[in-house]
Protein backbone atom coordinates (compact mmCIF):
# COMPACT_ATOMS: atom_id res chain seq x y z
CA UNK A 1 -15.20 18.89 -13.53
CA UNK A 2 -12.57 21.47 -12.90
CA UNK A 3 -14.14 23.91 -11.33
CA UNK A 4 -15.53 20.55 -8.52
CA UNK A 5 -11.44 21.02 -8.13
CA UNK A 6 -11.13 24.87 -7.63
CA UNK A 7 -14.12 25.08 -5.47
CA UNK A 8 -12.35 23.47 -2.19
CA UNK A 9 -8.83 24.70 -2.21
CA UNK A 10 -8.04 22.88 -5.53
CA UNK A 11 -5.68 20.49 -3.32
CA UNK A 12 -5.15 17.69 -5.62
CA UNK A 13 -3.95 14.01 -4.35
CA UNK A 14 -1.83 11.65 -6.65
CA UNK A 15 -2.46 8.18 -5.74
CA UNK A 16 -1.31 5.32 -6.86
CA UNK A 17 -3.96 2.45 -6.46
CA UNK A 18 -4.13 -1.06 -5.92
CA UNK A 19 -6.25 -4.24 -5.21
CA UNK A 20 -6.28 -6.32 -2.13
CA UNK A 21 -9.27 -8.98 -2.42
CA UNK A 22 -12.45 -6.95 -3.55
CA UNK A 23 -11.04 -3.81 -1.99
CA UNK A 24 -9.18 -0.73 -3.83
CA UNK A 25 -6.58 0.55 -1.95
CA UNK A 26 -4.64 4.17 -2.44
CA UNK A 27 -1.26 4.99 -1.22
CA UNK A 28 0.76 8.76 -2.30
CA UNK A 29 2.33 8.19 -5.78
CA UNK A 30 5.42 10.35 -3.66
CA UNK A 31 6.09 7.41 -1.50
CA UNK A 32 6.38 4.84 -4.21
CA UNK A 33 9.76 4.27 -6.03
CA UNK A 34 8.88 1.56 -8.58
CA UNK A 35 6.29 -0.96 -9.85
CA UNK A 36 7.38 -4.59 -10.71
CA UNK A 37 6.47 -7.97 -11.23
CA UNK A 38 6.48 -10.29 -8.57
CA UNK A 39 9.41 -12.04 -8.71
CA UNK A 40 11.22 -15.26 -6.90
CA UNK A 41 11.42 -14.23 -2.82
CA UNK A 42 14.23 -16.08 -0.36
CA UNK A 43 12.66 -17.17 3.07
CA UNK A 44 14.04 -15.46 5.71
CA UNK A 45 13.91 -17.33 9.19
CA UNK A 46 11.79 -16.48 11.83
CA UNK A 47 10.59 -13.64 10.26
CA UNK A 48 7.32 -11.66 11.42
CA UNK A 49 4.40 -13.77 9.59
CA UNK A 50 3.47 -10.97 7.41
CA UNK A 51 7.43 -10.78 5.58
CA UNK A 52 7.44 -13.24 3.18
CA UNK A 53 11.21 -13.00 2.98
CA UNK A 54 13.69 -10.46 0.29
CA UNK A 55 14.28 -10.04 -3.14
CA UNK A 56 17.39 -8.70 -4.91
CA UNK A 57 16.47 -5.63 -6.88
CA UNK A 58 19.50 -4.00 -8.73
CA UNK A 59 21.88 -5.57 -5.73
CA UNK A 60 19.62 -4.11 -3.38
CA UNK A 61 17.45 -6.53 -0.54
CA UNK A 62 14.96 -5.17 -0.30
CA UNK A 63 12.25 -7.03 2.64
CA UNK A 64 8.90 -7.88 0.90
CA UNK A 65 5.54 -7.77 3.14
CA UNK A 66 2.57 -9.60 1.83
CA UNK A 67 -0.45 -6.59 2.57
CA UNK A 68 -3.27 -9.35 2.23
CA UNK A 69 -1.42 -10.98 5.76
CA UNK A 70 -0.22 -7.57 7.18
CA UNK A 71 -4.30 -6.61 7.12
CA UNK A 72 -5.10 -10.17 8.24
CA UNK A 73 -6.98 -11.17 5.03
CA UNK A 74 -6.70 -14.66 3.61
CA UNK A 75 -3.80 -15.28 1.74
CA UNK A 76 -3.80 -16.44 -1.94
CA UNK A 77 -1.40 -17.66 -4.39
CA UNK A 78 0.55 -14.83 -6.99
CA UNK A 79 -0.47 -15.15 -10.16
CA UNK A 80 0.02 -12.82 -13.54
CA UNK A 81 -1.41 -9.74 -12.07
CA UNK A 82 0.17 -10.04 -8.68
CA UNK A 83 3.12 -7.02 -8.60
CA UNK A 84 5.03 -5.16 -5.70
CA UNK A 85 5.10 -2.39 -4.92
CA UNK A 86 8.62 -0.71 -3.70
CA UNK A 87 7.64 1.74 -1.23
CA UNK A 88 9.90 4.33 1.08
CA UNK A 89 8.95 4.49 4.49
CA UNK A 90 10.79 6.82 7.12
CA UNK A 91 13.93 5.99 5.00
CA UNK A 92 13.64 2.30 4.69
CA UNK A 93 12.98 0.44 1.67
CA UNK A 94 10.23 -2.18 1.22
CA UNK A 95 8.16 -4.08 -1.11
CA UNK A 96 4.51 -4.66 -0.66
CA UNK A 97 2.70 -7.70 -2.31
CA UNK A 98 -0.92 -6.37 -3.87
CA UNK A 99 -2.66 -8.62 -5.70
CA UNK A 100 -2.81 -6.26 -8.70
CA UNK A 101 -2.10 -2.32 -10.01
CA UNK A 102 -4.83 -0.42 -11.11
CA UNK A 103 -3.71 2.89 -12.08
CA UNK A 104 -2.34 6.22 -11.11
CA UNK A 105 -5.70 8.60 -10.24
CA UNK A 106 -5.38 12.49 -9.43
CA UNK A 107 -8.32 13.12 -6.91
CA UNK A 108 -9.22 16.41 -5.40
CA UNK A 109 -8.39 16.59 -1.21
CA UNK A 110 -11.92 17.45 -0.61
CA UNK A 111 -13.29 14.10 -1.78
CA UNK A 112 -11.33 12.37 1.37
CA UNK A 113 -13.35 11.42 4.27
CA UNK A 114 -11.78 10.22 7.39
CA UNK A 115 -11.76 6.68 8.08
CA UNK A 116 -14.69 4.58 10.01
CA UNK A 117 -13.57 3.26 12.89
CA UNK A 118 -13.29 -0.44 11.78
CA UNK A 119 -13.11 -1.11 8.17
CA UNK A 120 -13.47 -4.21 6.34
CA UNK A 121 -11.50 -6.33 8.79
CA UNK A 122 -8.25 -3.61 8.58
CA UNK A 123 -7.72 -2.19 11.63
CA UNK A 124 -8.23 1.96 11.06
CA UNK A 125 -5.08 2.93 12.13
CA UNK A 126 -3.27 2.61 8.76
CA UNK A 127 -5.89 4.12 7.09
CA UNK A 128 -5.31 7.89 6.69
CA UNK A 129 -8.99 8.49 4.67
CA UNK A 130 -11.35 7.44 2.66
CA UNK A 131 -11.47 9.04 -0.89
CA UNK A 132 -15.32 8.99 -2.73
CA UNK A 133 -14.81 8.32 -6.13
CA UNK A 134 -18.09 8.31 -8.79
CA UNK A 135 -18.87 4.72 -8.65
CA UNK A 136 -16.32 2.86 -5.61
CA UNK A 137 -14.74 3.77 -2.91
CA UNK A 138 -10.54 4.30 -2.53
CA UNK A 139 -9.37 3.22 1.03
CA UNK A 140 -6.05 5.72 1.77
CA UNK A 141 -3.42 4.05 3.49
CA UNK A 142 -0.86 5.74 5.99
CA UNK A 143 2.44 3.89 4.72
CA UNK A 144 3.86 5.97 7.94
CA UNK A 145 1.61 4.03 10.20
CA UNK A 146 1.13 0.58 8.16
CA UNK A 147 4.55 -0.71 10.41
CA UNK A 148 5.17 0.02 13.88
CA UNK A 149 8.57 1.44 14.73
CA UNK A 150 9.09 -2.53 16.48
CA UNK A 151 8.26 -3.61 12.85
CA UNK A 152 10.42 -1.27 10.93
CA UNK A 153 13.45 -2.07 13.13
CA UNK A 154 13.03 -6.05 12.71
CA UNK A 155 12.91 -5.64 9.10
CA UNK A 156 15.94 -3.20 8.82
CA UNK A 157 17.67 -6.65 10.33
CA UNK A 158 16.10 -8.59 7.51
């Protein structure tokens, strides 16, 4: 299995992945700060439908988006393996609801397709590739293009 990873550049990608309904999602281990169980979120008014409101993390508010509404899948109560994610994105702090964390994978670059034009219901623009794993397949999201710059300024007022 090494030399699969010399063979094309050697270019390896850390992901850390997660579950959304039956899919397996992937996002750069670079962009995410920390891991942690979901905890007790405050409402915020009139926010977009997708924010399910802020936490306090270390005296930080941090805005929480629930992925499963954000890619317009059914939502679903949080239960023991529900967890957010805290994720930086173009200097802004936010937490992303998944419905579980599987693990951190190394895969090699050359295992990354790009995306199909529609996937699963998720509209292909937050998807930056598909990665081809043995047995499944790891849907690579964009975290740059997940929230619009709109988005990113409503929830900087959050």
């Amino acid at each position: 299995m090494a030399e699969e990873h010399q063979r094309n550049d050697g270019t390896l990608l850390q992901l850390v992945t997660f579950n959304i309904s039956q899919e397996e999602f992937g996002v750069d281990i670079l962009k995410v700060q920390e891991i942690i169980r979901i905890m007790e979120i405050t409402k915020v008014p009139r926010a977009p439908e997708f924010v399910e409101g802020v936490i306090n993390l270390r005296g930080k508010v941090i805005p929480i988006i629930d992925l499963r509404k954000r890619f317009g899948m059914a939502s679903r109560g949080h239960d023991s393996q529900t967890r957010i994610i805290v994720i930086e994105i173009n200097q802004m702090i936010v937490g992303f609801v998944v419905d579980s964390v599987s693990e951190v994978l190394r895969i090699p670059a050359s295992t990354v397709e790009p995306p199909p034009s529609i996937m699963s219901g998720i509209e292909s623009e937050y998807i930056s590739g598909v990665g081809k794993l043995e047995d499944r397949l790891l849907i690579l999201i964009d975290l740059d293009k997940l929230l619009s710059s709109e988005e990113q300024g409503v929830l900087g007022t959050v």
